[in-house]
N, C-alpha and C. Protein backbone atom coordinates (compact mmCIF):
# COMPACT_ATOMS: atom_id res chain seq x y z
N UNK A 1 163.15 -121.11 112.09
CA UNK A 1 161.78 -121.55 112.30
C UNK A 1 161.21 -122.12 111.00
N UNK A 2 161.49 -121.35 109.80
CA UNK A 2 161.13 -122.05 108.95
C UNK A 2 161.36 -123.25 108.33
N UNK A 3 162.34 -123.90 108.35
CA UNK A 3 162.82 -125.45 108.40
C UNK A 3 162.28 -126.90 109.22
N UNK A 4 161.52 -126.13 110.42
CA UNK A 4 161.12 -126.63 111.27
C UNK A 4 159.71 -127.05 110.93
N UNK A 5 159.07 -126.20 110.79
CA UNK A 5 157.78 -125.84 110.17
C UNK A 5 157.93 -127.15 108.89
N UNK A 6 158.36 -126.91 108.16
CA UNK A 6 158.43 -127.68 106.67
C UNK A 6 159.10 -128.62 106.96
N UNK A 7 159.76 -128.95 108.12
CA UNK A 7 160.28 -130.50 108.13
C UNK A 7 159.07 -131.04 108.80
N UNK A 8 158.11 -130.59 109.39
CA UNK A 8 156.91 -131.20 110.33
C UNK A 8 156.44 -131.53 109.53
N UNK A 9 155.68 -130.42 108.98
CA UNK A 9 154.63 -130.93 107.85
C UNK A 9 155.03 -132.13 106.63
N UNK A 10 156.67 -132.34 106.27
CA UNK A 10 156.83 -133.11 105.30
C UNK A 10 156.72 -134.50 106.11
N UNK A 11 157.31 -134.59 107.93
CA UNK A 11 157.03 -135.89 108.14
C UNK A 11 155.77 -136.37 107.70
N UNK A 12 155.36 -135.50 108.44
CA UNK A 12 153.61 -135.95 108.09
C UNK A 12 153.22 -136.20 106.49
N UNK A 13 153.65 -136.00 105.74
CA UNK A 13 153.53 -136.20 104.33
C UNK A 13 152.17 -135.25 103.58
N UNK A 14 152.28 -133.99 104.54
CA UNK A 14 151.30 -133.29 103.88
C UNK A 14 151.69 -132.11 102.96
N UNK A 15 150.84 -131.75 101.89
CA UNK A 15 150.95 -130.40 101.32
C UNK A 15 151.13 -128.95 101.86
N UNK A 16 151.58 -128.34 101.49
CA UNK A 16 151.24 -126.58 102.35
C UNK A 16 149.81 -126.58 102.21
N UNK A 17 149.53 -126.55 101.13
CA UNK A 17 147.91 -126.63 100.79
C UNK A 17 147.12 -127.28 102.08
N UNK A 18 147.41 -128.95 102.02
CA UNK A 18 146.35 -129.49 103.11
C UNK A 18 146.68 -129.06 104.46
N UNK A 19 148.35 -128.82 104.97
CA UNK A 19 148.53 -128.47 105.98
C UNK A 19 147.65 -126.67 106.57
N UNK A 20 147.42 -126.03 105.81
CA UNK A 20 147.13 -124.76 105.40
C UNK A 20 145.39 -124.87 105.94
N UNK A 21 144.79 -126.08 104.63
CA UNK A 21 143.52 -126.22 105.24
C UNK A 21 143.08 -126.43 106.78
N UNK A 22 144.07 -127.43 107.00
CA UNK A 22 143.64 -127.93 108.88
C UNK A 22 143.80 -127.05 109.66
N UNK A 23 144.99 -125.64 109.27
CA UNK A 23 145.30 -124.76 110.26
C UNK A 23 144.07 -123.71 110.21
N UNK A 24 143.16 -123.56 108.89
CA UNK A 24 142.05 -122.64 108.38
C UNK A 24 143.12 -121.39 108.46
N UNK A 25 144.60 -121.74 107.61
CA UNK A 25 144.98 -120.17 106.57
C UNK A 25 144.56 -120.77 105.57
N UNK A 26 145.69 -119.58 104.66
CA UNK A 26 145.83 -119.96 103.25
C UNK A 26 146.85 -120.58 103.03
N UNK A 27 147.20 -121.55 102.04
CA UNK A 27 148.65 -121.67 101.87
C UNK A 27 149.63 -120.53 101.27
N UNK A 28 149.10 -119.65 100.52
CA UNK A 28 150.15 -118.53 99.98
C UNK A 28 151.03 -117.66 101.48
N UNK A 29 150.20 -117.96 102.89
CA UNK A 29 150.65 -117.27 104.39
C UNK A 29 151.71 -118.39 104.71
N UNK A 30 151.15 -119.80 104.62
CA UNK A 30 151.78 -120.77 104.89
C UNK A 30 153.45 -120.88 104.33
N UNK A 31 153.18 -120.42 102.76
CA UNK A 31 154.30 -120.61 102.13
C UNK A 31 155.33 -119.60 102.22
N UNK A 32 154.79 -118.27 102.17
CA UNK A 32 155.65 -116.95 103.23
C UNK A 32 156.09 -117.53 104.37
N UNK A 33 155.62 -118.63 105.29
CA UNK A 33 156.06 -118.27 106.82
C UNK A 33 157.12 -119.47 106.46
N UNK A 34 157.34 -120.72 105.47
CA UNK A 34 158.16 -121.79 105.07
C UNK A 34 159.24 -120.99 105.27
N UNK A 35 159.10 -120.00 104.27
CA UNK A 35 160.12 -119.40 103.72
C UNK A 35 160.86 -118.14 104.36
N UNK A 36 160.28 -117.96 105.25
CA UNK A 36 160.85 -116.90 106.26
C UNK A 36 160.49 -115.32 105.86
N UNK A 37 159.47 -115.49 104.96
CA UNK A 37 159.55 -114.00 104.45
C UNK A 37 158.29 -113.68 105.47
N UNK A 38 158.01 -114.76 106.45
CA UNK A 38 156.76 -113.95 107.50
C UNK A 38 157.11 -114.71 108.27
N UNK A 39 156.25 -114.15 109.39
CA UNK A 39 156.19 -114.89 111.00
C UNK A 39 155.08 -115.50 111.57
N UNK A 40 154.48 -116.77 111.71
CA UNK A 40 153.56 -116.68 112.64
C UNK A 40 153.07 -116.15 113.72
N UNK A 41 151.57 -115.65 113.76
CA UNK A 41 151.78 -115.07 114.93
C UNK A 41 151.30 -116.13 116.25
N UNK A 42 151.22 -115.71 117.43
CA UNK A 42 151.33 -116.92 118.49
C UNK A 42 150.10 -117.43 118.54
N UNK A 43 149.32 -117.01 117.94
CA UNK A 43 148.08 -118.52 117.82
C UNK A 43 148.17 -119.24 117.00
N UNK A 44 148.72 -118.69 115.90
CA UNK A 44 149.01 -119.73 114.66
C UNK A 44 150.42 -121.15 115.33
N UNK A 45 151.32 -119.94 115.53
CA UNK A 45 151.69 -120.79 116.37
C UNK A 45 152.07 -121.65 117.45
N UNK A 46 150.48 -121.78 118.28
CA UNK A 46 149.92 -122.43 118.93
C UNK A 46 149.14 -123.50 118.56
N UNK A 47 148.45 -123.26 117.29
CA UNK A 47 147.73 -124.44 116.49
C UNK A 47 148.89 -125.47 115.84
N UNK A 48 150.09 -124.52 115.50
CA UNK A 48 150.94 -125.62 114.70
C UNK A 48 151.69 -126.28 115.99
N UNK A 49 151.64 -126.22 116.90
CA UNK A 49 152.48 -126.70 117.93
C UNK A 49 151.60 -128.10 118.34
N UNK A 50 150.09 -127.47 118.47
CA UNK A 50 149.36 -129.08 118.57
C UNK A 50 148.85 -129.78 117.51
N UNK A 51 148.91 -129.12 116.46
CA UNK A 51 148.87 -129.98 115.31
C UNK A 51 149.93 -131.06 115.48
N UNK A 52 151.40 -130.46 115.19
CA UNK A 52 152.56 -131.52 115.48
C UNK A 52 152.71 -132.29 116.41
N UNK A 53 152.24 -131.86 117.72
CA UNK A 53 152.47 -132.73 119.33
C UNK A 53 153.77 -132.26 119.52
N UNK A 54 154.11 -130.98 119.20
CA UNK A 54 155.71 -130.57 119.51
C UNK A 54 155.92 -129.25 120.57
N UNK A 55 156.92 -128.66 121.01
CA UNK A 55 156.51 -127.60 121.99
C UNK A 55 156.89 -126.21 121.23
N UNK A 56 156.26 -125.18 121.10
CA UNK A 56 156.71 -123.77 120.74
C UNK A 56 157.75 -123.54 120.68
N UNK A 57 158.60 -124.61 121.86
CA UNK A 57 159.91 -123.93 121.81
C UNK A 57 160.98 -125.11 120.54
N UNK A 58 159.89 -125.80 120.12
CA UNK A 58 160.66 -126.61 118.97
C UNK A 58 160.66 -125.55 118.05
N UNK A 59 159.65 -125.32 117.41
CA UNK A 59 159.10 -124.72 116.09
C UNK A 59 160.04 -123.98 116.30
N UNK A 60 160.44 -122.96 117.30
CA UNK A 60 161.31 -121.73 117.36
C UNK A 60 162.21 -122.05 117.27
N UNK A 61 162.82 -123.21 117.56
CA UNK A 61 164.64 -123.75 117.38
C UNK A 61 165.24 -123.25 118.75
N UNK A 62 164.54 -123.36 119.22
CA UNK A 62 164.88 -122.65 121.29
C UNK A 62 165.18 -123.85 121.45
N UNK A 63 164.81 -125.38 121.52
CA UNK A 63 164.79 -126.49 121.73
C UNK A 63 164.90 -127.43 120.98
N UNK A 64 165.51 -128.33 121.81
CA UNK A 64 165.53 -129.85 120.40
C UNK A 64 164.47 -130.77 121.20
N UNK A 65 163.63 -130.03 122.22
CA UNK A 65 162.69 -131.13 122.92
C UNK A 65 161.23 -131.40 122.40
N UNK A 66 160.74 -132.20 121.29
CA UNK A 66 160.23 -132.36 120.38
C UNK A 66 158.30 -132.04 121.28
N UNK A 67 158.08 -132.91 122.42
CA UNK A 67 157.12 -133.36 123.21
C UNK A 67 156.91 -132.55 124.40
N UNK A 68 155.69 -131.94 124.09
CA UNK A 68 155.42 -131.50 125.56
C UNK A 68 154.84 -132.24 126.79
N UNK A 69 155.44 -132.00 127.96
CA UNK A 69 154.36 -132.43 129.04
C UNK A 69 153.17 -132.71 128.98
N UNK A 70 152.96 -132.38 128.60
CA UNK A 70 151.09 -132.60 128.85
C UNK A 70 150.83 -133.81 127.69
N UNK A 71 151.56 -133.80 126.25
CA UNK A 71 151.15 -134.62 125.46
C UNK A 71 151.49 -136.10 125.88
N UNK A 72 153.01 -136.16 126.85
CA UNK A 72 153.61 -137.28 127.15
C UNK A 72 152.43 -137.80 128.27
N UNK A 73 152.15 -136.91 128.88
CA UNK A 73 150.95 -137.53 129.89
C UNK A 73 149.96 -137.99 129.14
N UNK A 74 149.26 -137.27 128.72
CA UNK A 74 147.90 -137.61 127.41
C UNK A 74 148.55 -138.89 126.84
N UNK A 75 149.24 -139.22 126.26
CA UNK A 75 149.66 -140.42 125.70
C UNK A 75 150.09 -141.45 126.54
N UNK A 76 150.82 -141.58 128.08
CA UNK A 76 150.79 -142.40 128.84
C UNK A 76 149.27 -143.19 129.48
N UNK A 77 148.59 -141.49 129.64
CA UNK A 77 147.13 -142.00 129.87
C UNK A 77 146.60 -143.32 129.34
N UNK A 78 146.69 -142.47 128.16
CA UNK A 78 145.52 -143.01 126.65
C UNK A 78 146.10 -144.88 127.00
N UNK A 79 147.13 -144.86 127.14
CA UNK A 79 148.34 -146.22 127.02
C UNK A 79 147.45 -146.82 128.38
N UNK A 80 148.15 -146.63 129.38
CA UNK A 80 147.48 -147.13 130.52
C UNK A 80 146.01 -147.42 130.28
N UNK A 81 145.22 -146.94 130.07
CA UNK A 81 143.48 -147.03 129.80
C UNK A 81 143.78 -148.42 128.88
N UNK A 82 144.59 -148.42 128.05
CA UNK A 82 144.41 -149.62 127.25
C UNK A 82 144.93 -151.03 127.80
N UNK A 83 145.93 -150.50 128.70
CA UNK A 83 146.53 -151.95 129.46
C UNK A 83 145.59 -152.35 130.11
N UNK A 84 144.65 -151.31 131.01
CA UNK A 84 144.39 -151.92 132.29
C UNK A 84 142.87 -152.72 131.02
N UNK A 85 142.56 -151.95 130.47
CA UNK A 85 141.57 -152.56 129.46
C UNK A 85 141.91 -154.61 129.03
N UNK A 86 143.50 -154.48 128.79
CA UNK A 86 143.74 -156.04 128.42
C UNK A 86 143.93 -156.96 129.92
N UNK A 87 144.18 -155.72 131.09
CA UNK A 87 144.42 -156.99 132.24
C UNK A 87 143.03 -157.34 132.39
N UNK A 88 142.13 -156.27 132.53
CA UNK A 88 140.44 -157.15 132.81
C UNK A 88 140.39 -158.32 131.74
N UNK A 89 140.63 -157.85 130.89
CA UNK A 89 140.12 -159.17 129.77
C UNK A 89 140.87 -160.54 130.09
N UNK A 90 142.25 -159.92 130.34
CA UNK A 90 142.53 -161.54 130.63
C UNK A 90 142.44 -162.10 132.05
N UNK A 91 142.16 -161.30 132.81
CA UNK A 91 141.43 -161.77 134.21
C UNK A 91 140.46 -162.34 134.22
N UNK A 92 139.65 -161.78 133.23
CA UNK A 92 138.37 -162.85 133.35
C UNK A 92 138.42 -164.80 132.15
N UNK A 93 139.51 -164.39 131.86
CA UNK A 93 139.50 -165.73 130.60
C UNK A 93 139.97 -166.88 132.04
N UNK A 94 139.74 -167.87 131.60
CA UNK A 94 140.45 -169.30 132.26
C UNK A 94 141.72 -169.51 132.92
N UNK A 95 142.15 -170.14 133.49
CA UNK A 95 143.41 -170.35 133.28
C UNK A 95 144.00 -170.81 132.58
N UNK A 96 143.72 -171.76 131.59
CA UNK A 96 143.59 -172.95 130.36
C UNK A 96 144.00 -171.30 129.21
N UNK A 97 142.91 -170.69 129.03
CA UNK A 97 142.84 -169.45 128.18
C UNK A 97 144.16 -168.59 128.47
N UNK A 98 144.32 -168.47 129.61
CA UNK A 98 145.34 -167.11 130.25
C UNK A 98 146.76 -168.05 129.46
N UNK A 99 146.87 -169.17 129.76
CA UNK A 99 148.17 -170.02 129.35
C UNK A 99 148.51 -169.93 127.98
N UNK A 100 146.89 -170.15 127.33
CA UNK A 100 146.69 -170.12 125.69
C UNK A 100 147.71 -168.61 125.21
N UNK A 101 146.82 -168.08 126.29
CA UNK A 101 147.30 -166.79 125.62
C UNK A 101 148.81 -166.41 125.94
N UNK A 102 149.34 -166.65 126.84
CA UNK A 102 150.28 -166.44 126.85
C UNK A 102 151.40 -166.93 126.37
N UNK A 103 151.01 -168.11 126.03
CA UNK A 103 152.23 -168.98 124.61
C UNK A 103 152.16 -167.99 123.41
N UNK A 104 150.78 -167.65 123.32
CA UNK A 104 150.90 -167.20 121.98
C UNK A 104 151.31 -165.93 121.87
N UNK A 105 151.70 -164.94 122.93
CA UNK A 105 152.18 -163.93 122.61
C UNK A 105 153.48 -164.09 123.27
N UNK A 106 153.98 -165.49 123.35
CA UNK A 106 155.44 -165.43 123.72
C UNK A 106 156.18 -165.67 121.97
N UNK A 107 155.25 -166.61 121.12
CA UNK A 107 155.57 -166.72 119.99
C UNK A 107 155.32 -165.62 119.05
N UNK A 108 154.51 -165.03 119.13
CA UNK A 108 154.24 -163.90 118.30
C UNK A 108 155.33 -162.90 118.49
N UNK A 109 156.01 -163.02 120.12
CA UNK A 109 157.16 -162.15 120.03
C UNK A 109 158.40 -162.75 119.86
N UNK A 110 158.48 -164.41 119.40
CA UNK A 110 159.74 -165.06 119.63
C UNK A 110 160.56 -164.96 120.52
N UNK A 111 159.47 -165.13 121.61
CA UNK A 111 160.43 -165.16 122.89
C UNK A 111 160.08 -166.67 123.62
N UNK A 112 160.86 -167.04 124.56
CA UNK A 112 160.78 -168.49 125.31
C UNK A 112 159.85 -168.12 126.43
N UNK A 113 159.09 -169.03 126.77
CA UNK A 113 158.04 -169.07 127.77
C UNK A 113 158.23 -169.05 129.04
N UNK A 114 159.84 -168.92 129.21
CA UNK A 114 160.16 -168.70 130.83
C UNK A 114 159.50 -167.56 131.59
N UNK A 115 159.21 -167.67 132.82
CA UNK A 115 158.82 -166.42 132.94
C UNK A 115 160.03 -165.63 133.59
């Protein structure tokens, strides 16, 4: 568990210190639990589980399944809300506009305009 813990926090490129602050410990608990000389207990690690977007059963090394359910939904959501956000917009532009636009994000992706 402890590897896990300290490989999260280093993706993220944070300190024990700042990681420590967001959780409201200390880092001297933080740096015991790195190091295996303590354990979180299950709210702590419950906060570090959504801090990361990872599942309990990562942190624990029970799993290599990084994402929980609920976050993959929350994030499909969030995604969808934003598509349907760009189909209104370009529903309402021209057709002249809709064409505009669509050259230009065939080039922006270097792709050919076939459809």
């Amino acid at each position: 568990m402890k590897t896990r813990i300290k490989e999260l926090r280093l993706e993220k490129k944070l300190t024990q210190q700042a990681l420590a602050e967001q959780l409201g410990i200390n880092q001297t608990s933080l740096s015991k639990i790195e190091c295996g000389a303590s354990i979180p207990d299950a709210l702590l690690l419950t906060d570090l589980s959504r801090f990361f977007h990872v599942t309990t059963d990562y942190i624990l090394l029970l799993s290599e399944e990084r994402l929980t359910a609920d976050f993959l939904l929350a994030d499909n959501m969030c995604n969808l809300k934003k598509y349907q956000r760009l189909i209104t917009i370009y529903q309402k532009m021209t057709q002249k506009q809709q064409g505009d636009f669509y050259n230009f994000l065939c080039s922006m992706l270097g792709m050919s305009d076939d459809l």
